[in-house]
Protein backbone atom coordinates (compact mmCIF):
# COMPACT_ATOMS: atom_id res chain seq x y z
CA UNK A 1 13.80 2.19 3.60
CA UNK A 2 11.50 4.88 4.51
CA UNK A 3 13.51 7.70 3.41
CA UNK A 4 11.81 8.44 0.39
CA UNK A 5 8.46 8.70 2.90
CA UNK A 6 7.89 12.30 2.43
CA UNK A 7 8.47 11.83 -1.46
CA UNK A 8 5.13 9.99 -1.72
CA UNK A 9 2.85 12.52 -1.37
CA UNK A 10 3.98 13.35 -5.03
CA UNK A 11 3.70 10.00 -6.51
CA UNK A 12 0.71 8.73 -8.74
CA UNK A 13 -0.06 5.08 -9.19
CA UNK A 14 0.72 3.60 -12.10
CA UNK A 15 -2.02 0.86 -13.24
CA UNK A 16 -1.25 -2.08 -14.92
CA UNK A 17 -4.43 -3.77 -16.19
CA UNK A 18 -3.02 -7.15 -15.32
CA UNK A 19 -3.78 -9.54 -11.76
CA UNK A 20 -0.52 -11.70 -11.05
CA UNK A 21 0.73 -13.10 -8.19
CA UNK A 22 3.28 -10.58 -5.76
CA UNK A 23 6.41 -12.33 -7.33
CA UNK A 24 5.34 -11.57 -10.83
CA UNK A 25 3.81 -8.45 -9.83
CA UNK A 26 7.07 -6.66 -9.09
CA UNK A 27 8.63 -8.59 -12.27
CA UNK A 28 5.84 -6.71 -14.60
CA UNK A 29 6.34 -2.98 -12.66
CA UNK A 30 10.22 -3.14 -12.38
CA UNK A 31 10.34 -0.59 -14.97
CA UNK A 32 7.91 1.10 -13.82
CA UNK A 33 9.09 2.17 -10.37
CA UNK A 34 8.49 -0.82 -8.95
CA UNK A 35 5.19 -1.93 -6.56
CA UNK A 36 3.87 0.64 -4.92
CA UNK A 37 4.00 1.22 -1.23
CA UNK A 38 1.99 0.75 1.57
CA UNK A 39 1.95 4.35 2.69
CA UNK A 40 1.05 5.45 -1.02
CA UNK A 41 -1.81 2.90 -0.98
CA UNK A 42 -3.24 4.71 2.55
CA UNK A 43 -2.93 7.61 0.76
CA UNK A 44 -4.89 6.84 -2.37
CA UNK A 45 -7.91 4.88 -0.36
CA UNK A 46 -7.90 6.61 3.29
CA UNK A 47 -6.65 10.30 2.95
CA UNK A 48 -8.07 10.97 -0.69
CA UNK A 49 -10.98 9.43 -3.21
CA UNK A 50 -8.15 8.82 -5.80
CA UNK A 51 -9.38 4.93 -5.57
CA UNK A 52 -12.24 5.63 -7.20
CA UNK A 53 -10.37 5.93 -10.75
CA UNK A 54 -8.58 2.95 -10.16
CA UNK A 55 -11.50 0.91 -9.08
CA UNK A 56 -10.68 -2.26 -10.82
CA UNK A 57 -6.94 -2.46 -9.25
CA UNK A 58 -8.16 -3.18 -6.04
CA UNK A 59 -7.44 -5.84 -4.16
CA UNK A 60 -3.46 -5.17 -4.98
CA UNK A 61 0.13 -5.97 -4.10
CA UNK A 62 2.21 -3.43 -1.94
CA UNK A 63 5.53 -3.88 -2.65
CA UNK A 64 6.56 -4.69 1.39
CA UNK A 65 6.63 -8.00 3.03
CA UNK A 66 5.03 -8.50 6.72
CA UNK A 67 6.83 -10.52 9.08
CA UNK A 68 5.75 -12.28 12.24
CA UNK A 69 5.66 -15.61 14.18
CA UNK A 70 3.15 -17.84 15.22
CA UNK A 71 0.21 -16.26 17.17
CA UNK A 72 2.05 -15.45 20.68
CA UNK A 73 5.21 -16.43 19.60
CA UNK A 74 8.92 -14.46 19.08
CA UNK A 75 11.71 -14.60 16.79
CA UNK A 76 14.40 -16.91 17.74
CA UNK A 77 18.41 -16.33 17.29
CA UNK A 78 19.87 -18.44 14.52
CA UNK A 79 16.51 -19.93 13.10
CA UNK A 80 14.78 -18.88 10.15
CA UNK A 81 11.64 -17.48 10.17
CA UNK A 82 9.66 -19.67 7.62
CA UNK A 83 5.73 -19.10 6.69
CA UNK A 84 3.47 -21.37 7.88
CA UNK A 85 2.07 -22.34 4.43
CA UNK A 86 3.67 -23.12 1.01
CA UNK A 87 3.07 -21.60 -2.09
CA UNK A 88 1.08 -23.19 -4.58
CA UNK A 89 3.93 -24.87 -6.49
CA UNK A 90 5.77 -25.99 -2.93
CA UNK A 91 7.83 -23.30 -2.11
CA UNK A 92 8.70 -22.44 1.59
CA UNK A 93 8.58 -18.85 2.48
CA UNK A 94 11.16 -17.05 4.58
CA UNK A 95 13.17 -14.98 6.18
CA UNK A 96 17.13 -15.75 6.63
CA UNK A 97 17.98 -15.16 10.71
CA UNK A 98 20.70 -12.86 9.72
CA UNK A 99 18.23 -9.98 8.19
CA UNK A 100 16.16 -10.39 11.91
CA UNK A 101 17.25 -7.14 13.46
CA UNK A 102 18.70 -7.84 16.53
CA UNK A 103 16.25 -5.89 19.10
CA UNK A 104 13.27 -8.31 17.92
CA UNK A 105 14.63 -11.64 19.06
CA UNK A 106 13.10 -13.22 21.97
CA UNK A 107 10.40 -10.64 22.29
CA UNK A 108 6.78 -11.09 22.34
CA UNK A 109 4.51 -9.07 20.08
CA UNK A 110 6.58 -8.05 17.34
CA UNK A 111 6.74 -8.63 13.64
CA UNK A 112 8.81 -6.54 10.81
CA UNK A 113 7.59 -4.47 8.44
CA UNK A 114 10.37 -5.77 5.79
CA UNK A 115 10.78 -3.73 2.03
CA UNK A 116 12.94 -6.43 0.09
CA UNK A 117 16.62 -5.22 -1.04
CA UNK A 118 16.14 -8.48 -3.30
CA UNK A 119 14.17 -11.96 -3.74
CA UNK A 120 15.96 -14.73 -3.89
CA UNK A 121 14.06 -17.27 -5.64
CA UNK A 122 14.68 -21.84 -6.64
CA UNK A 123 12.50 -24.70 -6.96
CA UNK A 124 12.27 -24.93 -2.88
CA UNK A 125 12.30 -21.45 -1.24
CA UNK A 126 11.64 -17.75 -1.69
CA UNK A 127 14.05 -15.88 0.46
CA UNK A 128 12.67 -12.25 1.43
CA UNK A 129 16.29 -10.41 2.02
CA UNK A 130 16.87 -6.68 3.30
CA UNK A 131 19.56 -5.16 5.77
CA UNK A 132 18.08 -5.58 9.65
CA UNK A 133 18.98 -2.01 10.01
CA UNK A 134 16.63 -0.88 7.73
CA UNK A 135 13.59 -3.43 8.72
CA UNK A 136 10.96 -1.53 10.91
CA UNK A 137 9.93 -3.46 14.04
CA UNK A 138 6.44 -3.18 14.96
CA UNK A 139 5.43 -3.41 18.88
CA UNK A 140 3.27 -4.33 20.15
CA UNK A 141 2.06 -6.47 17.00
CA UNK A 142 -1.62 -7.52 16.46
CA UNK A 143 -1.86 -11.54 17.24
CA UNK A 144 -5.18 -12.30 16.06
CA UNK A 145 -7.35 -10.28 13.30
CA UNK A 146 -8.26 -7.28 14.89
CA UNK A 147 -9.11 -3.41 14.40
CA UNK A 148 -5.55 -1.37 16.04
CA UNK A 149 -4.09 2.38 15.72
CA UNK A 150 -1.77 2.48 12.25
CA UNK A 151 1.70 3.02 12.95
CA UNK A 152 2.86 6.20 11.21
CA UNK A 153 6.08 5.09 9.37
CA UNK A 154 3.94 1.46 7.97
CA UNK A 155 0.55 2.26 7.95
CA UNK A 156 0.00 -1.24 9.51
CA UNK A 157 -2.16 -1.13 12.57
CA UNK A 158 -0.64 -1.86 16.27
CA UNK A 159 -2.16 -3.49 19.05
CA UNK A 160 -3.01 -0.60 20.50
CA UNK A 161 -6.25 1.75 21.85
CA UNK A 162 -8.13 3.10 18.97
CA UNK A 163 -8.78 6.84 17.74
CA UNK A 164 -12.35 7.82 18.89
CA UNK A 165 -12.67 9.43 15.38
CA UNK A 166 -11.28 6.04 13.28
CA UNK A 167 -9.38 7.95 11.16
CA UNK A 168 -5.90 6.37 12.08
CA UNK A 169 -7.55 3.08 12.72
CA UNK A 170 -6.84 -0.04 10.19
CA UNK A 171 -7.39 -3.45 10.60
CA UNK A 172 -5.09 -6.23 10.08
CA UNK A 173 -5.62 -9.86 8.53
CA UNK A 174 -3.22 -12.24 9.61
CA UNK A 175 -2.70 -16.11 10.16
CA UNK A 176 -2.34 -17.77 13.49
CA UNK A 177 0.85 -19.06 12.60
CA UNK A 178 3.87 -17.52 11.23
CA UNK A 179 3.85 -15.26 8.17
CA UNK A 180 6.04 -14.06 5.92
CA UNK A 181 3.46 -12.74 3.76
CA UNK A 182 3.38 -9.85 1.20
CA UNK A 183 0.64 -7.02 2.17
CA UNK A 184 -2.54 -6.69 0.09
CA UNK A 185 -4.80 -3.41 0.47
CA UNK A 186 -8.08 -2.81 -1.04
CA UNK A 187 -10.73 -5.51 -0.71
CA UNK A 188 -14.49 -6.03 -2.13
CA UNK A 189 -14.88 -2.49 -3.20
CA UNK A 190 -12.70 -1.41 -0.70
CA UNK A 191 -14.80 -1.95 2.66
CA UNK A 192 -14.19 0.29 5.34
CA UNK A 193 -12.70 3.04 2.96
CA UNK A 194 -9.37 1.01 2.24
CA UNK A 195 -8.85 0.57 5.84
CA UNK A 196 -8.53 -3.21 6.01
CA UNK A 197 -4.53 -4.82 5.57
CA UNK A 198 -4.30 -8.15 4.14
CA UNK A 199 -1.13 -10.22 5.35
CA UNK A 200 -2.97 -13.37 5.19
CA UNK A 201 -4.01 -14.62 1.49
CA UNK A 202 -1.07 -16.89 -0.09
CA UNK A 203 1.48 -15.46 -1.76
CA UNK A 204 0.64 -16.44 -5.43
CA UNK A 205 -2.98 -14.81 -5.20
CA UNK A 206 -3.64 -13.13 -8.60
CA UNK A 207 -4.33 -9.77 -7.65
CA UNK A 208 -3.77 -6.06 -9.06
CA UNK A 209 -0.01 -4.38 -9.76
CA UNK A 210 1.08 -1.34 -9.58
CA UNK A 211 3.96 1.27 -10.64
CA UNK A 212 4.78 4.43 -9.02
CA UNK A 213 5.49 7.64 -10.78
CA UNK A 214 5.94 11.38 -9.72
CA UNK A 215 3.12 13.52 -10.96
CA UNK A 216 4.18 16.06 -12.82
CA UNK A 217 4.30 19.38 -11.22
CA UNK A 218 1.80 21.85 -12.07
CA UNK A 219 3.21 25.24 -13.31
CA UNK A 220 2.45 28.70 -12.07
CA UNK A 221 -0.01 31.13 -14.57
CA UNK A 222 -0.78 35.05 -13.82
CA UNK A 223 -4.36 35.89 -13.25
CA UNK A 224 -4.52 37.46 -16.12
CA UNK A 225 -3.44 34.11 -18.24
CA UNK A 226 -5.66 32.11 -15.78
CA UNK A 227 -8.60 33.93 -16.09
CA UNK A 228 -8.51 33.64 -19.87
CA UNK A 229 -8.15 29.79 -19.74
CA UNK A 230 -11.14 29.76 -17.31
CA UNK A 231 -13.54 31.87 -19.79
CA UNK A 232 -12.39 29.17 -22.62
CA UNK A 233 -13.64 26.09 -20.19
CA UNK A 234 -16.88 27.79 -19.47
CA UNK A 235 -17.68 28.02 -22.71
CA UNK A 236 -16.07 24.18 -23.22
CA UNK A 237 -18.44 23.22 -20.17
CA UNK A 238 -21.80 23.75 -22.11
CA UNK A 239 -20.85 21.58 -24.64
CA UNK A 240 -19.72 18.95 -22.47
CA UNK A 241 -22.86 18.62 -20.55
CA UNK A 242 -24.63 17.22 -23.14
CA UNK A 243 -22.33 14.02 -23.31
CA UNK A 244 -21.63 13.79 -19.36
CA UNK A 245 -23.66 13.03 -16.59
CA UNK A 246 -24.82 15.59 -14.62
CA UNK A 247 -22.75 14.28 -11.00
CA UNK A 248 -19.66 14.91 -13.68
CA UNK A 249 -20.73 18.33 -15.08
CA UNK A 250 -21.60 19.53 -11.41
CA UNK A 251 -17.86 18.13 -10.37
CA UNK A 252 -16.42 20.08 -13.08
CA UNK A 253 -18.52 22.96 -12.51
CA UNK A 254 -17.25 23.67 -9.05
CA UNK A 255 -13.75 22.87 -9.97
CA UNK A 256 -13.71 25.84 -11.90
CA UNK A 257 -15.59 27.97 -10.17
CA UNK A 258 -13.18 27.59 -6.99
CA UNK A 259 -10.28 28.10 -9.36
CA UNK A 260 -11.29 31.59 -10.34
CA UNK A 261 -9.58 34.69 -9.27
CA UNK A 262 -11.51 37.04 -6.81
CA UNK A 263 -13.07 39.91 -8.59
């Protein structure tokens, strides 16, 4: 599941200017690489300002599912784990006992940090399905809405001692009983710098999708070729100042100047 981890870092979002709920949200993106991932989100709204051009996404569906029982509770052999709440048409929620992997039964203080092999979807129940091998286990797992340290594979916060600094601090929404809830990231102009996890608002929300893409990789110029293209922006530049604000044109600006070659 988290193989492709170390791919991310060359993945751009793909917008789609359209707020659904999460099970028509990977319908509309299926071509399109499918929903995005929670580590890509951290990426785009903690480690970079990418967010910023993607403003109106936010809040949005990540493409993994959060897993956990009731507030001091553990997953049981045999029995389902089914979300506390319905969905807005009646639907129950769940997780089949055979995908629980088999080191989180009868344990306090975990949940699973599930990406979906498939959806299994009738008039009475959404069933989240994926291999237990590949389902992360978190430990120990945050029981009531709280700030914790991220886990590094998820992105989804622990209940553990803080970073003085914040940086690999999140915070996690979640209900008191159990959840099988799809994340959400990004959240009234994304408070905290993106830092805040949703796995609390229903399932059937209307909120933003996104695809995944790989950027396209950016080829290799000799100074002398560079150079040239620089002198043609400069000259580009003036002209664009008159149309741009001047927060833009200084952006630009210093783009270019850090882009030239040492004389």
């Amino acid at each position: 599941m988290l193989a492709n981890a170390p791919k991310e870092k060359n993945q751009v979002i793909v917008l789609i200017a359209r707020k659904v709920g999460w099970l028509d949200a990977r319908e509309l993106v299926e071509s399109k690489g499918g929903l995005q991932s929670n580590r890509l989100y951290d990426r785009y709204l903690v480690e970079t300002e990418e967010w910023k051009d993607i403003r109106s996404l936010y809040p949005a569906w990540a493409r993994e599912v959060l897993v956990y029982p009731e507030k001091d509770g553990q997953f049981r052999k045999g029995t389902d784990v089914v979300d506390a709440s319905r969905d807005g048409i009646g639907r129950k929620w769940i997780l089949p006992a055979s995908c629980i992997p088999e080191q989180a039964i009868g344990v306090k203080g975990v949940a699973l940090f599930v990406d979906p092999d498939c959806v299994e979807i009738n008039s009475r129940k959404v069933a989240i399905l994926s291999r237990p091998k590949s389902i992360v286990v978190l430990a120990p797992f945050i029981q009531a809405n709280a700030w914790g340290k991220m886990d590094e594979r998820t992105r989804v916060p622990l209940a553990v001692l803080q970073d003085p600094d914040g940086q690999n601090n999140r915070y996690l929404w979640r209900v008191s009983g159990a959840g099988v809830r799809p994340l959400v990231r990004g959240w009234y102009d994304v408070w905290f710098t993106g830092r805040l996890l949703f796995a609390v608002l229903r399932h059937d929300y209307s909120f933003g999708a996104a695809g995944v893409a790989q950027a396209e990789p950016i080829k290799a110029v000799n100074q002398e070729t560079l150079s040239a293209l620089l002198r043609d922006a400069k000259s580009d530049i003036i002209e664009l100042s008159k149309t741009m604000g001047q927060e833009k044109f200084r952006r630009l600006h210093r783009l270019i100047r850090r882009l030239e070659p040492e004389a």
